[in-house]
C-alpha atoms as a PDB file:
ATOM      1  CA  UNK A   1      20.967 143.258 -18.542  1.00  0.00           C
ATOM      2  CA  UNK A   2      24.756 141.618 -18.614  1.00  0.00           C
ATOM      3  CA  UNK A   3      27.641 143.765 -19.632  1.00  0.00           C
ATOM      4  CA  UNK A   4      29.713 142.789 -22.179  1.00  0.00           C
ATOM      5  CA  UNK A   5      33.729 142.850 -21.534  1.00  0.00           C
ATOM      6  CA  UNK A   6      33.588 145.901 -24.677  1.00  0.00           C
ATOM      7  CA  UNK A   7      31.234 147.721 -22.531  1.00  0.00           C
ATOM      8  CA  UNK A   8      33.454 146.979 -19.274  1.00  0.00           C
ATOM      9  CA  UNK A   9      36.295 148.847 -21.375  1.00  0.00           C
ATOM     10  CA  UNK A  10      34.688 151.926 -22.124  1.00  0.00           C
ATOM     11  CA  UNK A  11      32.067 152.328 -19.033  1.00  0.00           C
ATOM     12  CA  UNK A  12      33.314 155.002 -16.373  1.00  0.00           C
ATOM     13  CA  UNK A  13      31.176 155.892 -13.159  1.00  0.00           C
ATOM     14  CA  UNK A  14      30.747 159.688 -14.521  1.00  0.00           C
ATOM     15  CA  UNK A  15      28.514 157.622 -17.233  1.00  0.00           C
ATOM     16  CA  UNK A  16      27.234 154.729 -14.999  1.00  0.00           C
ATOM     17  CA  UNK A  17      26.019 157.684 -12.593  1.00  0.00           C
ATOM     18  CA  UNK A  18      24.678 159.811 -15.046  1.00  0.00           C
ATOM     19  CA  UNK A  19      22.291 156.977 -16.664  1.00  0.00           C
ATOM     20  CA  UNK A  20      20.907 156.322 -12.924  1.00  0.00           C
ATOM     21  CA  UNK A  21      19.851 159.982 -12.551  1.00  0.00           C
ATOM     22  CA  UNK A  22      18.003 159.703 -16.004  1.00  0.00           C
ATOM     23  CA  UNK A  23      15.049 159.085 -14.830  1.00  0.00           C
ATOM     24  CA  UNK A  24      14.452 161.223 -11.888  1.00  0.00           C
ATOM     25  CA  UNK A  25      15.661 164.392 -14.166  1.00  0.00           C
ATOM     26  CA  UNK A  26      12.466 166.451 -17.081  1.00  0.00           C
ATOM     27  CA  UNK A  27      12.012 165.045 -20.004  1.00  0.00           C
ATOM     28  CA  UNK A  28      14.527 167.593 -21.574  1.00  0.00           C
ATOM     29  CA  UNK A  29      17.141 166.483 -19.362  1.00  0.00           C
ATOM     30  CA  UNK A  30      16.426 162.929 -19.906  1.00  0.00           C
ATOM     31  CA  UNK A  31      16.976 163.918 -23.422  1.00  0.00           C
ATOM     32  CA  UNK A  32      20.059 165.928 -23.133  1.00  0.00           C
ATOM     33  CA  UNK A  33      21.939 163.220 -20.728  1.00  0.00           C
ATOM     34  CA  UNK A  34      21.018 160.299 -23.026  1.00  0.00           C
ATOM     35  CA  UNK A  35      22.638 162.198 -26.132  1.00  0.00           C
ATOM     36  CA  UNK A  36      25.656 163.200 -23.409  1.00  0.00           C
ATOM     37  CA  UNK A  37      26.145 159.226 -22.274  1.00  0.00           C
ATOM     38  CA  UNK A  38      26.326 158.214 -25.609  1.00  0.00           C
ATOM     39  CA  UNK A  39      29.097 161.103 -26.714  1.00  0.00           C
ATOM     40  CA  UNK A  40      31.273 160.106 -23.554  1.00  0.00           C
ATOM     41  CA  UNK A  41      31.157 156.598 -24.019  1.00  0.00           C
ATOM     42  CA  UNK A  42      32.096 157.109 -27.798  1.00  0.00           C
ATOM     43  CA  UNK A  43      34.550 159.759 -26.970  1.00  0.00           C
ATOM     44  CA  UNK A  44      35.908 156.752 -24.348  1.00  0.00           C
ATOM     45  CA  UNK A  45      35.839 153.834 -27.003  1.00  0.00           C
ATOM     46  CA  UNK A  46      38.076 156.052 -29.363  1.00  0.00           C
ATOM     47  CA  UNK A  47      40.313 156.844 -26.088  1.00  0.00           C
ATOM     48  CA  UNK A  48      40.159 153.088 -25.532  1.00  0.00           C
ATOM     49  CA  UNK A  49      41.143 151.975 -28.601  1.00  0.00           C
ATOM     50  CA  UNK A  50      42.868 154.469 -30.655  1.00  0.00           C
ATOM     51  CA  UNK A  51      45.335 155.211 -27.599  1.00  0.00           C
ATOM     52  CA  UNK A  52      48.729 153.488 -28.270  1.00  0.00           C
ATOM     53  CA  UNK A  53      49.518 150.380 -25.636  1.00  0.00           C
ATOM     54  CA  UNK A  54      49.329 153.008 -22.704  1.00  0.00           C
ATOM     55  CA  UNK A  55      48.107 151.269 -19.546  1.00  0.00           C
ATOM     56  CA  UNK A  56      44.915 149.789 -21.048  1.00  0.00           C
ATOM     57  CA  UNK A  57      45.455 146.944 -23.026  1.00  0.00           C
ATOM     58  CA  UNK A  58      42.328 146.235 -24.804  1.00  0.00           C
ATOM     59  CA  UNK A  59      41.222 142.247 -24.589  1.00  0.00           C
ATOM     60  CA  UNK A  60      41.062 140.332 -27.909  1.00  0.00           C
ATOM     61  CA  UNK A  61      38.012 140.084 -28.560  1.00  0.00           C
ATOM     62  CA  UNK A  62      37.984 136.620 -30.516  1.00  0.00           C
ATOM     63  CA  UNK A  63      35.961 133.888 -29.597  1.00  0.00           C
ATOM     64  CA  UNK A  64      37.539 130.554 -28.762  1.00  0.00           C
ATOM     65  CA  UNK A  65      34.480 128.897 -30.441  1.00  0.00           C
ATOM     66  CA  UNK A  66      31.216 129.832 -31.924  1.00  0.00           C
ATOM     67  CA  UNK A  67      29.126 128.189 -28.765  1.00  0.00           C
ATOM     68  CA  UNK A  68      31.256 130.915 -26.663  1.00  0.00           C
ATOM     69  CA  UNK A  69      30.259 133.442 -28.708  1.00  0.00           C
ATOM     70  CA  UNK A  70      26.998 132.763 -28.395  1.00  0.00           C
ATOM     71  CA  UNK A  71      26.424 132.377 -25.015  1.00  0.00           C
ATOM     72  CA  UNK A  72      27.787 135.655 -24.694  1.00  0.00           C
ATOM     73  CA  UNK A  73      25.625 136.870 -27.261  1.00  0.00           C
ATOM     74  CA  UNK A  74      22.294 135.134 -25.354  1.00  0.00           C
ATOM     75  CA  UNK A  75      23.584 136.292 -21.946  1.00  0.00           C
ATOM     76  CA  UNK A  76      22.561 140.340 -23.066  1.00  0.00           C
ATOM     77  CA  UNK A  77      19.803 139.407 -25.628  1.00  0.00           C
ATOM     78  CA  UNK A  78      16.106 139.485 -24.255  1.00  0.00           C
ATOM     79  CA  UNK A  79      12.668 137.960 -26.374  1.00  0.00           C
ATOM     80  CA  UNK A  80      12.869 136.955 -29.907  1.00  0.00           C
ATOM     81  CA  UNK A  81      16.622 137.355 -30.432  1.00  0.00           C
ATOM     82  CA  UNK A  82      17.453 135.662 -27.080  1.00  0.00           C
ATOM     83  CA  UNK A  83      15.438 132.411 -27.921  1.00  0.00           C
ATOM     84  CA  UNK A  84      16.590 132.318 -31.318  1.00  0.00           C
ATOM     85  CA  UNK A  85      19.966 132.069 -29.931  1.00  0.00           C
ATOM     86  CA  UNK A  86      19.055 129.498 -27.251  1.00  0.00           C
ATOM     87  CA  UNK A  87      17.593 127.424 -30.404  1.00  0.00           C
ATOM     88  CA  UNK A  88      21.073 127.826 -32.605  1.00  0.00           C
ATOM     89  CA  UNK A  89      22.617 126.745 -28.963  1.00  0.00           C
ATOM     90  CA  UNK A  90      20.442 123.756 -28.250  1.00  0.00           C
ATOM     91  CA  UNK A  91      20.902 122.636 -31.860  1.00  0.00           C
ATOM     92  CA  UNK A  92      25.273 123.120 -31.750  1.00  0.00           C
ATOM     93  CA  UNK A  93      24.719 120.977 -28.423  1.00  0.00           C
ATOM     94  CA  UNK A  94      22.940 118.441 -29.901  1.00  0.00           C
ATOM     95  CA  UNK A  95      25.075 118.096 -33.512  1.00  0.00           C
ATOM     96  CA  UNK A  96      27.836 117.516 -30.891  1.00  0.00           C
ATOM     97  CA  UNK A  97      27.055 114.885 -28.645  1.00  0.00           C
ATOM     98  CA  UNK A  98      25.835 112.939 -31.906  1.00  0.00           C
ATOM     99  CA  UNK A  99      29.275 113.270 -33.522  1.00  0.00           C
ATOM    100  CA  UNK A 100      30.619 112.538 -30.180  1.00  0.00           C
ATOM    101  CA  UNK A 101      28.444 109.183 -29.595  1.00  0.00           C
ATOM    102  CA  UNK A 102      29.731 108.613 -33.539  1.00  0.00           C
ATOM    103  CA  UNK A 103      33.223 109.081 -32.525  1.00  0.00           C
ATOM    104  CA  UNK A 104      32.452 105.736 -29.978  1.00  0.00           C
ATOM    105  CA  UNK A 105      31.138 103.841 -32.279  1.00  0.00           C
ATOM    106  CA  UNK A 106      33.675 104.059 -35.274  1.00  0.00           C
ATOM    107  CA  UNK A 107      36.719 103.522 -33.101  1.00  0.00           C
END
């Protein structure tokens, strides 16, 4: 799965490593360093963005367009979600080469 530039802000190797050792820990521990992943990377989003303008500016997070958005969102989606998205894609794609080819003929 992609990351997402919000996850890029608040990921830290101490998590990234402790999400690859997951798996090869008991199911307890599995347990206990899922709950701990999440609490660091939430204690890290508030240090992200609740910091004043220290030396991480965080990115605005507005989309230039709604295709952009999208494909961001479709980049990280999997199954149903992901090919719902494609769809709504394909579609936007579509509605503008017709109002492009419009454009040509009205001028």
């Amino acid at each position: 799965m992609e990351s997402t530039p919000s996850d890029e802000l608040i990921h830290s190797d101490q998590i990234e490593l402790l999400k690859a050792a997951m798996p090869y820990l008991p199911k307890s521990g599995q347990q206990f360093a899922s709950v701990f992943a999440k609490f660091l990377e939430l204690q890290e989003t508030f240090h992200v963005f609740l910091e004043p303008q220290g030396e991480m500016q965080t990115q605005d997070f507005t989309p230039k367009d709604p295709i952009e958005m999208l494909s961001a969102c479709s980049k990280v989606c999997h199954g149903p979600a992901k090919e719902k998205i494609d769809t709504l894609l394909n579609t936007m794609a579509m509605i503008q080469i017709f109002e492009l080819s419009q454009e040509k003929f009205t001028r």
